[in-house]
Protein backbone atom coordinates (compact mmCIF):
# COMPACT_ATOMS: atom_id res chain seq x y z
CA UNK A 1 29.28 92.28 -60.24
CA UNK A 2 29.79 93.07 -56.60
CA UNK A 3 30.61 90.40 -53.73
CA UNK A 4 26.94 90.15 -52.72
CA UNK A 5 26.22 89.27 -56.50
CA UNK A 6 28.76 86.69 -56.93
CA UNK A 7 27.89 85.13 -53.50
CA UNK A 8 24.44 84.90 -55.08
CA UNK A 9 25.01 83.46 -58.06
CA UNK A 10 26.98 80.98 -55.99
CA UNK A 11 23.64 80.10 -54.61
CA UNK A 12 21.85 80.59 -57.77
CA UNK A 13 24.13 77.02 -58.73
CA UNK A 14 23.54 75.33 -55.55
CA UNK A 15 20.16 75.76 -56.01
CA UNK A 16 19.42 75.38 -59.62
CA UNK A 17 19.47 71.17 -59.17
CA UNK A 18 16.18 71.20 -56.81
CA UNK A 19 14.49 73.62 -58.36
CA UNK A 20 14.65 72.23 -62.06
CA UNK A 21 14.41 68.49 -60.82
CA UNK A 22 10.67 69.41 -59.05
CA UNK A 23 9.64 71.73 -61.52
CA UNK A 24 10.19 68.76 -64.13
CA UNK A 25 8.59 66.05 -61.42
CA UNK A 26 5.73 68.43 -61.14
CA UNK A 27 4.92 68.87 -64.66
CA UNK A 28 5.54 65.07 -65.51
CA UNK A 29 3.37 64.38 -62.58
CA UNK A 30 0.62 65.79 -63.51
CA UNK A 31 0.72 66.37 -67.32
CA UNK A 32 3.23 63.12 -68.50
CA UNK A 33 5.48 63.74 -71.69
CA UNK A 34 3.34 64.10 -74.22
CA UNK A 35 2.85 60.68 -76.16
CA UNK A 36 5.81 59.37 -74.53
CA UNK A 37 4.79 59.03 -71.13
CA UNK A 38 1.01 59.35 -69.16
CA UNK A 39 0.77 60.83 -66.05
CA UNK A 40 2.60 59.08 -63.31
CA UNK A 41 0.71 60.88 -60.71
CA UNK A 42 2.13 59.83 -57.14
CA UNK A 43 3.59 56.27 -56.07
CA UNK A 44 2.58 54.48 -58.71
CA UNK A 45 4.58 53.56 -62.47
CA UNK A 46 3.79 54.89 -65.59
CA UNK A 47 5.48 53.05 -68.50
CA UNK A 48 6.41 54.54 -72.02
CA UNK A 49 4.37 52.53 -74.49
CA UNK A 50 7.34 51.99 -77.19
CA UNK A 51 10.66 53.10 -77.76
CA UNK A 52 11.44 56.56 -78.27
CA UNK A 53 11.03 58.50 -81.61
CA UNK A 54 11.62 61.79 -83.23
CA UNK A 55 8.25 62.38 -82.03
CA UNK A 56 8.93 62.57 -78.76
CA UNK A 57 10.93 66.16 -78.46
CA UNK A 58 12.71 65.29 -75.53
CA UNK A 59 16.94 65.84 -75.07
CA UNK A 60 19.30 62.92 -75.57
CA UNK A 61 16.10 60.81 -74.94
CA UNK A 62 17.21 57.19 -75.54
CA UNK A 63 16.70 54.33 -78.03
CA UNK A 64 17.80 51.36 -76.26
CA UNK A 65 15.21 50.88 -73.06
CA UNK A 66 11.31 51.29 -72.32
CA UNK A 67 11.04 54.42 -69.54
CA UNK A 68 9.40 53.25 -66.31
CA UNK A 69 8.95 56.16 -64.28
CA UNK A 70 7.74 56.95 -60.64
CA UNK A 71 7.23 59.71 -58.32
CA UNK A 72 7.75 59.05 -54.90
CA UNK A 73 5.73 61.33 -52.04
CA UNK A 74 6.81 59.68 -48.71
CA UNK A 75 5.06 62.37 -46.81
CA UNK A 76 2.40 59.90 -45.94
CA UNK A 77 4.56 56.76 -45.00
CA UNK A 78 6.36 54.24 -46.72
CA UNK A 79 5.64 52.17 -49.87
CA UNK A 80 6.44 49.07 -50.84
CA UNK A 81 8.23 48.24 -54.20
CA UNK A 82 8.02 45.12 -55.80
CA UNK A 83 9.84 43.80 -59.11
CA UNK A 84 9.60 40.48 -61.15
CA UNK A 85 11.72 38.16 -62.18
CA UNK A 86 13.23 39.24 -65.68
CA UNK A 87 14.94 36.09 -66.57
CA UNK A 88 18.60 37.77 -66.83
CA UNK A 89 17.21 40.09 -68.98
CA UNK A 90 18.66 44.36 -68.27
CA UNK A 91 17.02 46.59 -66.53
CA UNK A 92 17.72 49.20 -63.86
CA UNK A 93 15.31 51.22 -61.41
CA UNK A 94 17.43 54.42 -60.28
CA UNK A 95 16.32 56.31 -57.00
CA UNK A 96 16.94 60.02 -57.08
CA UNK A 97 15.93 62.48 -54.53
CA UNK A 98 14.95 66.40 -54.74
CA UNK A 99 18.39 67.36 -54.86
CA UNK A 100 19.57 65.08 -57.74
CA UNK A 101 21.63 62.49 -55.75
CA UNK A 102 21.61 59.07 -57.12
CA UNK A 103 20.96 57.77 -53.64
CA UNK A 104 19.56 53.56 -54.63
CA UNK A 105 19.61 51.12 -57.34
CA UNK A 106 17.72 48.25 -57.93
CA UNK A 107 18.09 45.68 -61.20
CA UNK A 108 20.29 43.71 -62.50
CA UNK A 109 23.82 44.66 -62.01
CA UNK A 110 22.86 46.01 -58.68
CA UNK A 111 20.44 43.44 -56.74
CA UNK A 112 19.88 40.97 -59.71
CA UNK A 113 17.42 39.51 -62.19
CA UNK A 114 15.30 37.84 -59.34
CA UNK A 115 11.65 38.65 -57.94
CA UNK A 116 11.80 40.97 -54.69
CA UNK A 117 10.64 43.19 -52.47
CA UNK A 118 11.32 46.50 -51.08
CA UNK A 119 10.27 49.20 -48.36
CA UNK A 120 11.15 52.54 -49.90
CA UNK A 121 10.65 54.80 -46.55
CA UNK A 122 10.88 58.66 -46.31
CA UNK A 123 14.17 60.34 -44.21
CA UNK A 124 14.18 59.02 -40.22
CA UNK A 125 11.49 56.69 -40.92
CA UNK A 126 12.19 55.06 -37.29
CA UNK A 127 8.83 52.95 -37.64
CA UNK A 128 8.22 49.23 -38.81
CA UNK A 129 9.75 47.79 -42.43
CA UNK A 130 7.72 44.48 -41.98
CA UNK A 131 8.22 40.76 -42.74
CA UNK A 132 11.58 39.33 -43.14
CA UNK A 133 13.72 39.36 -46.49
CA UNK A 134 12.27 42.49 -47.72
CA UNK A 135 15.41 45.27 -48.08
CA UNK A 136 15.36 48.61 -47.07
CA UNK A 137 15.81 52.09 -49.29
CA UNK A 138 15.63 55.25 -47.43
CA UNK A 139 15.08 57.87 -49.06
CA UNK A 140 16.86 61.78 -48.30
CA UNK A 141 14.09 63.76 -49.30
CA UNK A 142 9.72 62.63 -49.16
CA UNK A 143 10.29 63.39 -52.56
CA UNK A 144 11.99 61.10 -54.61
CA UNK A 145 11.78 59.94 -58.55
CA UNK A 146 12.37 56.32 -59.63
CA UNK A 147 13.74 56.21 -63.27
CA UNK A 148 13.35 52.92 -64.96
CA UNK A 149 14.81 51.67 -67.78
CA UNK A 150 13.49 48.08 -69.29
CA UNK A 151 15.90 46.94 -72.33
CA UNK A 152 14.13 46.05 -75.55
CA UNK A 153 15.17 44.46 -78.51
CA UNK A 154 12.73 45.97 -81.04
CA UNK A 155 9.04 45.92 -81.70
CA UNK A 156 8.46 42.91 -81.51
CA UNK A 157 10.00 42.28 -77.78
CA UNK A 158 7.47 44.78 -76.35
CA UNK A 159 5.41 42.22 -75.32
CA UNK A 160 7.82 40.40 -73.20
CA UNK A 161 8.82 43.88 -71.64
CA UNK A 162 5.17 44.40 -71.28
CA UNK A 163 4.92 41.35 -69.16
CA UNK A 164 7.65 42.83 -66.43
CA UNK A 165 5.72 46.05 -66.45
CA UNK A 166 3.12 44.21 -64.90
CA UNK A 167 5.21 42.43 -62.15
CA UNK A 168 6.43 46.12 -61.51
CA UNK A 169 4.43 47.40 -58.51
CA UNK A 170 4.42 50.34 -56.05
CA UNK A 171 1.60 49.87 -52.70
CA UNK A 172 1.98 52.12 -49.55
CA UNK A 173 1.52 50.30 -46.38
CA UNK A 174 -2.04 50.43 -44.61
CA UNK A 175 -2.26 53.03 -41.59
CA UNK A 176 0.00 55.63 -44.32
CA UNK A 177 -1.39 59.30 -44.15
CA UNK A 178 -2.01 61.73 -46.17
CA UNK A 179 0.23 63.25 -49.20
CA UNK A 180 2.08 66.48 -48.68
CA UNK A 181 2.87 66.54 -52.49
CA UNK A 182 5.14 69.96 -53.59
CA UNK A 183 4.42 73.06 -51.89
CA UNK A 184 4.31 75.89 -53.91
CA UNK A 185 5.47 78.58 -51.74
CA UNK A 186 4.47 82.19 -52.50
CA UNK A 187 6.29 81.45 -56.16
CA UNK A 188 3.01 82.65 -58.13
CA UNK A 189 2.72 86.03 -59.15
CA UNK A 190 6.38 86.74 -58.46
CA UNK A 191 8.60 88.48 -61.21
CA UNK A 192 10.33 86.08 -63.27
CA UNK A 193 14.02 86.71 -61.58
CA UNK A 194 12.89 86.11 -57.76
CA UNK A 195 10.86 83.00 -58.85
CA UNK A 196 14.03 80.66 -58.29
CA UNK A 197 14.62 81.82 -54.97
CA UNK A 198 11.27 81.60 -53.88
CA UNK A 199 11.25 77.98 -54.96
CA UNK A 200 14.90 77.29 -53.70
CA UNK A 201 13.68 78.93 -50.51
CA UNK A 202 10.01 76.52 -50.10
CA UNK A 203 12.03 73.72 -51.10
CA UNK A 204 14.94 73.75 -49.42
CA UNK A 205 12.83 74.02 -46.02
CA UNK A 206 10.61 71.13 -47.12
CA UNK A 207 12.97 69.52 -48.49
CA UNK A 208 16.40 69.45 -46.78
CA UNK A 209 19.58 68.30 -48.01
CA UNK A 210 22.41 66.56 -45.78
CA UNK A 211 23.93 68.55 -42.78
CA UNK A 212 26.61 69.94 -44.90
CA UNK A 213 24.49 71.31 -47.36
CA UNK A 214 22.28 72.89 -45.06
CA UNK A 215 25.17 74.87 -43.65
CA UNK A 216 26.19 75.76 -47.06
CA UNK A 217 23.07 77.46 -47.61
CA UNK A 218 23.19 79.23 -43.87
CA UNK A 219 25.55 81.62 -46.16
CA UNK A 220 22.45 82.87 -47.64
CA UNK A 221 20.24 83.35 -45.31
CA UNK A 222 20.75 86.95 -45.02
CA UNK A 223 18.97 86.97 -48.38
CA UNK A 224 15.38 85.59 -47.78
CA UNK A 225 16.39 81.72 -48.37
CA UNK A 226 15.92 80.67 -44.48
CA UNK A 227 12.67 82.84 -43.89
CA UNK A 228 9.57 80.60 -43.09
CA UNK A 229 7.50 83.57 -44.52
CA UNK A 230 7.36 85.49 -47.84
CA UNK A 231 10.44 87.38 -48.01
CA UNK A 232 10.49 88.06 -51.71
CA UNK A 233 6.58 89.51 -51.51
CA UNK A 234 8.07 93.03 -50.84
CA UNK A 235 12.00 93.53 -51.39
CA UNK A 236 14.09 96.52 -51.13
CA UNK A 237 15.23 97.96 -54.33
CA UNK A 238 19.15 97.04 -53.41
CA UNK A 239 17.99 93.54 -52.99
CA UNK A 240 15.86 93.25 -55.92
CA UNK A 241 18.94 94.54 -58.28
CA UNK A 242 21.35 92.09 -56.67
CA UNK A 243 18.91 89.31 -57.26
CA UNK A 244 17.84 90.39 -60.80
CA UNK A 245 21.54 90.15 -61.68
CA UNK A 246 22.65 87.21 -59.85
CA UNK A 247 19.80 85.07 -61.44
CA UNK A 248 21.11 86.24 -64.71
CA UNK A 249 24.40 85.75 -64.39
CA UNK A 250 23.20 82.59 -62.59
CA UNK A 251 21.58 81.50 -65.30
CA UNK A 252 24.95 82.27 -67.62
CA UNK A 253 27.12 79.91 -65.36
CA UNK A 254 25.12 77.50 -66.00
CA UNK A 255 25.17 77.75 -69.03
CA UNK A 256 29.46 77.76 -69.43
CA UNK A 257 29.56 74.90 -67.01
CA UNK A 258 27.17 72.89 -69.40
CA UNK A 259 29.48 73.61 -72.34
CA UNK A 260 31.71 69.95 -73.29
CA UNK A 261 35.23 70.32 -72.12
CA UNK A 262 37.46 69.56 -75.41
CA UNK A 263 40.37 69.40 -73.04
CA UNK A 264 39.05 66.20 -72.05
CA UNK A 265 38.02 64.96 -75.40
CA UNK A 266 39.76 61.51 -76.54
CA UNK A 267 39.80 61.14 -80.44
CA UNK A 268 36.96 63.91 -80.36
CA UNK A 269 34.90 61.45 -77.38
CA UNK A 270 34.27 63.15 -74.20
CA UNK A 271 32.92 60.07 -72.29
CA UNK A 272 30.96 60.75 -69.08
CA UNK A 273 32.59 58.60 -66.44
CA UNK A 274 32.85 60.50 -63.22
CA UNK A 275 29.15 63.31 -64.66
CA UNK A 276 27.17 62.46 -61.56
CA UNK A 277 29.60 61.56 -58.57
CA UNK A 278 28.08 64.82 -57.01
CA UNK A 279 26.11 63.00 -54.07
CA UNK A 280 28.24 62.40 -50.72
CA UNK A 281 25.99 61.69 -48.38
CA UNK A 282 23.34 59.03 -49.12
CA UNK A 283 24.34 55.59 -50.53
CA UNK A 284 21.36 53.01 -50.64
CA UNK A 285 21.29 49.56 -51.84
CA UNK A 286 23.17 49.32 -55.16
CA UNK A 287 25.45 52.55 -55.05
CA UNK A 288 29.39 52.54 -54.76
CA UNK A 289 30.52 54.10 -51.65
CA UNK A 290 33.88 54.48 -52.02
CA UNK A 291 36.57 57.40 -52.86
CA UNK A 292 37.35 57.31 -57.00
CA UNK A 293 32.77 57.56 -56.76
CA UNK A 294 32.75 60.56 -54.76
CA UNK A 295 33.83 64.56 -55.53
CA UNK A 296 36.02 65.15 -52.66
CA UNK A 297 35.52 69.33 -52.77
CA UNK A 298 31.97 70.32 -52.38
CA UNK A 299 31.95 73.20 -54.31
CA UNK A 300 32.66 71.55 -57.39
CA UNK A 301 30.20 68.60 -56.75
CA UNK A 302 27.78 71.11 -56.61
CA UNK A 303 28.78 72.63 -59.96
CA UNK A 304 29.15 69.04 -61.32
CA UNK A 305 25.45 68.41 -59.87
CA UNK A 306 24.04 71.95 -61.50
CA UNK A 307 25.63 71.02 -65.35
CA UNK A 308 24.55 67.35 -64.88
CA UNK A 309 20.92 68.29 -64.46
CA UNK A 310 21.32 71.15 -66.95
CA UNK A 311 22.68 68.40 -69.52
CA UNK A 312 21.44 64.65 -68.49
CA UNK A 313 18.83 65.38 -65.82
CA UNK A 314 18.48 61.68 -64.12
CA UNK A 315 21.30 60.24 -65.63
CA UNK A 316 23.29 57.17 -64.03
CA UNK A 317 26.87 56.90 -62.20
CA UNK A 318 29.02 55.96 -64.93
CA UNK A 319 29.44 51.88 -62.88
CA UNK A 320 25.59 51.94 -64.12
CA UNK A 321 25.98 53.35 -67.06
CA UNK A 322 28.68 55.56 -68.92
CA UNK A 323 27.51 58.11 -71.47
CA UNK A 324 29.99 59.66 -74.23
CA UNK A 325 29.70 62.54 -76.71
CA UNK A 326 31.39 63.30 -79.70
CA UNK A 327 31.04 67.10 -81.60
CA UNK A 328 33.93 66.60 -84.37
CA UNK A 329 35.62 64.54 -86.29
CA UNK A 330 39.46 62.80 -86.42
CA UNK A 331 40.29 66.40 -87.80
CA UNK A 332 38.52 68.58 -85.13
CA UNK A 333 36.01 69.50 -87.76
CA UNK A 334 31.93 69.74 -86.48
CA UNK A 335 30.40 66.79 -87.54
CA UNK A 336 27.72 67.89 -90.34
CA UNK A 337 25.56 66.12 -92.66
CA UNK A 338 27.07 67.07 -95.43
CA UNK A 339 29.92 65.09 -95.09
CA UNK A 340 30.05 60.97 -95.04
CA UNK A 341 31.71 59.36 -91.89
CA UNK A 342 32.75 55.96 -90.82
CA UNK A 343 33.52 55.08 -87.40
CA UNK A 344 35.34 51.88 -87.24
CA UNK A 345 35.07 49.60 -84.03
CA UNK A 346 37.96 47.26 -83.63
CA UNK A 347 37.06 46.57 -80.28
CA UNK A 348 32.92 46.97 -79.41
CA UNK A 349 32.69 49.29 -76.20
CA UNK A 350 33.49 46.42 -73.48
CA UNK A 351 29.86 45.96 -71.70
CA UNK A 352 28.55 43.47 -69.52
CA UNK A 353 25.02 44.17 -70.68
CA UNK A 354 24.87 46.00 -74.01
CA UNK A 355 25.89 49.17 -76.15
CA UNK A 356 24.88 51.80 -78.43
CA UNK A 357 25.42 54.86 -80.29
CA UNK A 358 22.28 57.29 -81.19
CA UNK A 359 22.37 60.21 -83.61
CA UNK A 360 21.22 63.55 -82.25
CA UNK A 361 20.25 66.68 -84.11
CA UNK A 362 21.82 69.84 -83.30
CA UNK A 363 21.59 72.46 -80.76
CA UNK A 364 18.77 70.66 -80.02
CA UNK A 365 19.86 66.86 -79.27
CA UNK A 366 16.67 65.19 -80.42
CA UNK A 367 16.39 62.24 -82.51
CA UNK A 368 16.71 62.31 -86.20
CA UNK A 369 13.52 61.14 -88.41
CA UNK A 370 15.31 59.19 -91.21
CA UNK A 371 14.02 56.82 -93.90
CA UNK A 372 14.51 53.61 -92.42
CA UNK A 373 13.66 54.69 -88.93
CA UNK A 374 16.73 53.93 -87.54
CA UNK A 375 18.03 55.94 -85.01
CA UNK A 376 20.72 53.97 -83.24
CA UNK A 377 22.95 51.44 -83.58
CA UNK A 378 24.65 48.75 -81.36
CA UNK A 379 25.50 45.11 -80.54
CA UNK A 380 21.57 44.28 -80.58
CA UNK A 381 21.01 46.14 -84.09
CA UNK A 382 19.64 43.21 -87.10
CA UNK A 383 21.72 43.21 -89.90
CA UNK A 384 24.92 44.58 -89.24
CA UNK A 385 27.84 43.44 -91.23
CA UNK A 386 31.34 43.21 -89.80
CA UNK A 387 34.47 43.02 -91.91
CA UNK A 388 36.79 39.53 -91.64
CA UNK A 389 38.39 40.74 -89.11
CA UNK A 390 35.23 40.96 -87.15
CA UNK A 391 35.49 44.77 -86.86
CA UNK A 392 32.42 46.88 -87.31
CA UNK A 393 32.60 49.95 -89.49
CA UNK A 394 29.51 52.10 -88.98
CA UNK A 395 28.56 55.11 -91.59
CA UNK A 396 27.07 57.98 -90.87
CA UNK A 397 25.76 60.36 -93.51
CA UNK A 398 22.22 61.85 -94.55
CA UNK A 399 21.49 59.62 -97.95
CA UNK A 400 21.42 55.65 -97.72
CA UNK A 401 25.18 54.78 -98.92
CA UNK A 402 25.14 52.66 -102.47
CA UNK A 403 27.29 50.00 -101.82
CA UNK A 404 25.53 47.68 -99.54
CA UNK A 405 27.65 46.89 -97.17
CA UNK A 406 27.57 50.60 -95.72
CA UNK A 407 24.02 50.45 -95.98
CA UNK A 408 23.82 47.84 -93.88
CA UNK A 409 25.67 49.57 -91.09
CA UNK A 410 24.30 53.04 -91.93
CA UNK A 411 23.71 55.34 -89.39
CA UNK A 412 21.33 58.32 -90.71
CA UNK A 413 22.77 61.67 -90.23
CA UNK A 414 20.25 65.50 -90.03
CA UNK A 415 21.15 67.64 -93.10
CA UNK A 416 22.97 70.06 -90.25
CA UNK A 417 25.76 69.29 -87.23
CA UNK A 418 24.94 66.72 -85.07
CA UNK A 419 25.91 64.85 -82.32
CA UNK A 420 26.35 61.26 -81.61
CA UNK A 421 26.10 59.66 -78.42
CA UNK A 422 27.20 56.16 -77.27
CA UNK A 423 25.87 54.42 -74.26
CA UNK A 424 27.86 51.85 -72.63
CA UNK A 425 25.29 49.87 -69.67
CA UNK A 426 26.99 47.78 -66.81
CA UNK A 427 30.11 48.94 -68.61
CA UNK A 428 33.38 46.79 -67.89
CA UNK A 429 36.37 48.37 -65.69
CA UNK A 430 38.96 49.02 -69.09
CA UNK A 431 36.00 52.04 -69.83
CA UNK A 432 35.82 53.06 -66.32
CA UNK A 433 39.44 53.28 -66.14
CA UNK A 434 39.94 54.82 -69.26
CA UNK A 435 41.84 51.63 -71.34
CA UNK A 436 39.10 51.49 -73.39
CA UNK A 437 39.40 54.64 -75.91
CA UNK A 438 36.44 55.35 -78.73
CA UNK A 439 38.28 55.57 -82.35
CA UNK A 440 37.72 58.96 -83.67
CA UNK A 441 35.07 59.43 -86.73
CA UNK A 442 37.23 60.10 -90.28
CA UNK A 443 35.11 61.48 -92.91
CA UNK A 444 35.07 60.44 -96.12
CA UNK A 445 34.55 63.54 -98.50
């Protein structure tokens, strides 16, 4: 690979954050996810009807909350966001722009449990917010995604959840033009490997990150990606081979940036504190300006922001919520299902709203279907039985354990390697900090 090649693929990872976030807006846009989610369309919610499922074949998809999801198009004007009261009850509504930045939150750890109201305008909006009290969220890009998450206890607290989805409300303001939406570009009809550039090329023009970023990609323009035209219609056959190769060894960087870090691993736990610290530029209501939130080199943020939404596209800064993986057991062995396992909490994972741990399938991390459709297990889970000691001792295997105490804390295992995942929401400052450690898993057999 020459220097023009590995200055590509350099862009190839700059770029692969935009282009996979609206790809996946556009598809969930128009299409939803399957059972799991109708249509959103543009600036309005669509709500998942129940919790997830092994049904729903979507990664790492979680067990704890009812998905609220919006796309913003701000090309028109503002809109106005309004939210219930939810009686102290968790729930968060994450803002993330084209790029991937976490740029806004609104719910309860950041602006409360309280009814309010909120003008979500596009980038420069220089125009009026209206009447008094109502907070302002400006958004980077006049594309933007809100990602909901409504905790639910079960079945049978749908209803009440049901009753915030309705106090959950998106209006633009009268006088608002009309919607850009996603331009396409010249993307269709293009071979496969100068598709991404096309798109990172439309895009990035429509869509433009922060002043820094926009001279990071003036390193590229040589190569089509600050053309207003169609620059990869017709390309020289030098150009096409170095773009052919950088997208595929593009594509493989990805792919080892994506792979867990065992270095990192505590008791076989790789907990995702600092995963999506990658925006440096735009912090709304609710987000943590401030130095230990922030990659200080921009060259790794960006590789940080290109795993992230390779791994846990739309995922929360670990002061929202921290996410943590585990791959082997107290012996560095793969976790498999055919093998028993106990994990044994002396201490809960400290949170100031509520935690979890879900089982995963592997490669493909999807939820396992199980006999007694349980596919997680936390500090709102029926049943559980703690020892005297008020520890909690959690199995994991693929057949319902005899002795009933197990049972009781059983968490179903796939006949193959898996993966469990714990979630810790609003979690308290000995996780962030790294006092709090997850006990390995010890297998039984």
């Amino acid at each position: 690979m020459d220097w023009t090649e590995r200055l590509l693929v350099d862009g190839y990872v700059f770029g692969y954050p935009v282009v996979y976030n609206l790809s996946s807006i556009q598809a969930i846009a128009q299409h939803g996810m399957g059972a799991a989610l109708p249509p959103p369309g543009w600036n309005r919610f669509a709500f998942a009807p129940r919790l997830a499922t092994p049904d729903d074949a979507f990664v790492s998809v979680n067990n704890d909350t009812i998905y609220a999801i919006a796309f913003l198009d701000l090309s028109g004007g503002p809109v106005r966001l309004r939210v219930p009261d939810t009686d102290g009850s968790y729930y968060v509504l994450q803002f993330v722009d084209a790029w991937t930045n976490n740029f806004a939150y609104v719910g309860r750890r950041a602006t409360g449990t309280g009814e309010a109201e909120f003008l979500i305008v596009p980038p420069g909006w220089d125009g009026p917010v209206g009447s008094d009290g109502v907070r302002v969220i400006e958004a980077p890009t006049d594309i933007a995604a809100i990602v909901g998450r409504l905790a639910v206890d079960g079945d049978d607290d749908l209803p009440r959840v049901q009753r915030i989805e309705a106090g959950l409300a998106l209006e633009p303001l009268n006088g608002n033009g009309p919607l850009r939406g996603i331009p396409q570009g010249h993307a269709a009809g293009l071979p496969e490997h100068l598709r991404p550039w096309e798109l990172l090329r439309a895009w990035s023009q429509a869509f433009p990150p922060s002043a820094p970023d926009r001279e990071y990609l003036r390193r590229f323009a040589a190569y089509g990606l600050a053309d207003r035209g169609n620059p990869y219609g017709i390309v020289s056959r030098e150009l096409d081979e170095h773009l052919a190769h950088a997208t595929a060894e593009g594509r493989n960087r990805i792919e080892e940036l994506s792979r867990p870090d065992a270095s990192r691993a505590v008791n076989g736990w790789n907990l995702l504190v600092h995963a999506f610290d990658y925006n440096l530029d735009h912090f709304g209501i609710g987000t943590v300006d401030a130095p230990e939130w922030r990659i200080a080199d921009r060259e790794q943020a960006y590789e940080t922001r290109a795993r992230s939404a390779r791994n846990g596209l739309w995922g929360n800064h670990g002061y929202e919520a921290v996410y943590g993986e585990v791959f082997v057991d107290a012996d560095g062995r793969q976790l498999d299902g055919a093998h028993a396992y106990e994990l044994r909490l002396e201490e809960p994972p400290p949170a100031d709203a509520f935690w979890s741990i879900t089982m995963y399938s592997m490669p493909d991390f999807l939820l396992v279907a199980n006999p007694i459709d349980r596919y997680s297990i936390g500090d709102r889970t029926p049943g559980l039985v703690r020892a005297t000691d008020g520890s909690l001792v959690i199995r994991m295997q693929r057949e319902r354990p005899d002795d009933e105490v197990a049972a009781a804390n059983w968490l179903p295992t796939p006949a193959g390697e898996f993966r469990p995942m714990v979630r810790i929401y609003e979690p308290r400052a000995s996780v962030l900090d790294g006092t709090y450690r997850m006990p390995a898993i010890t297998r039984l057999d």
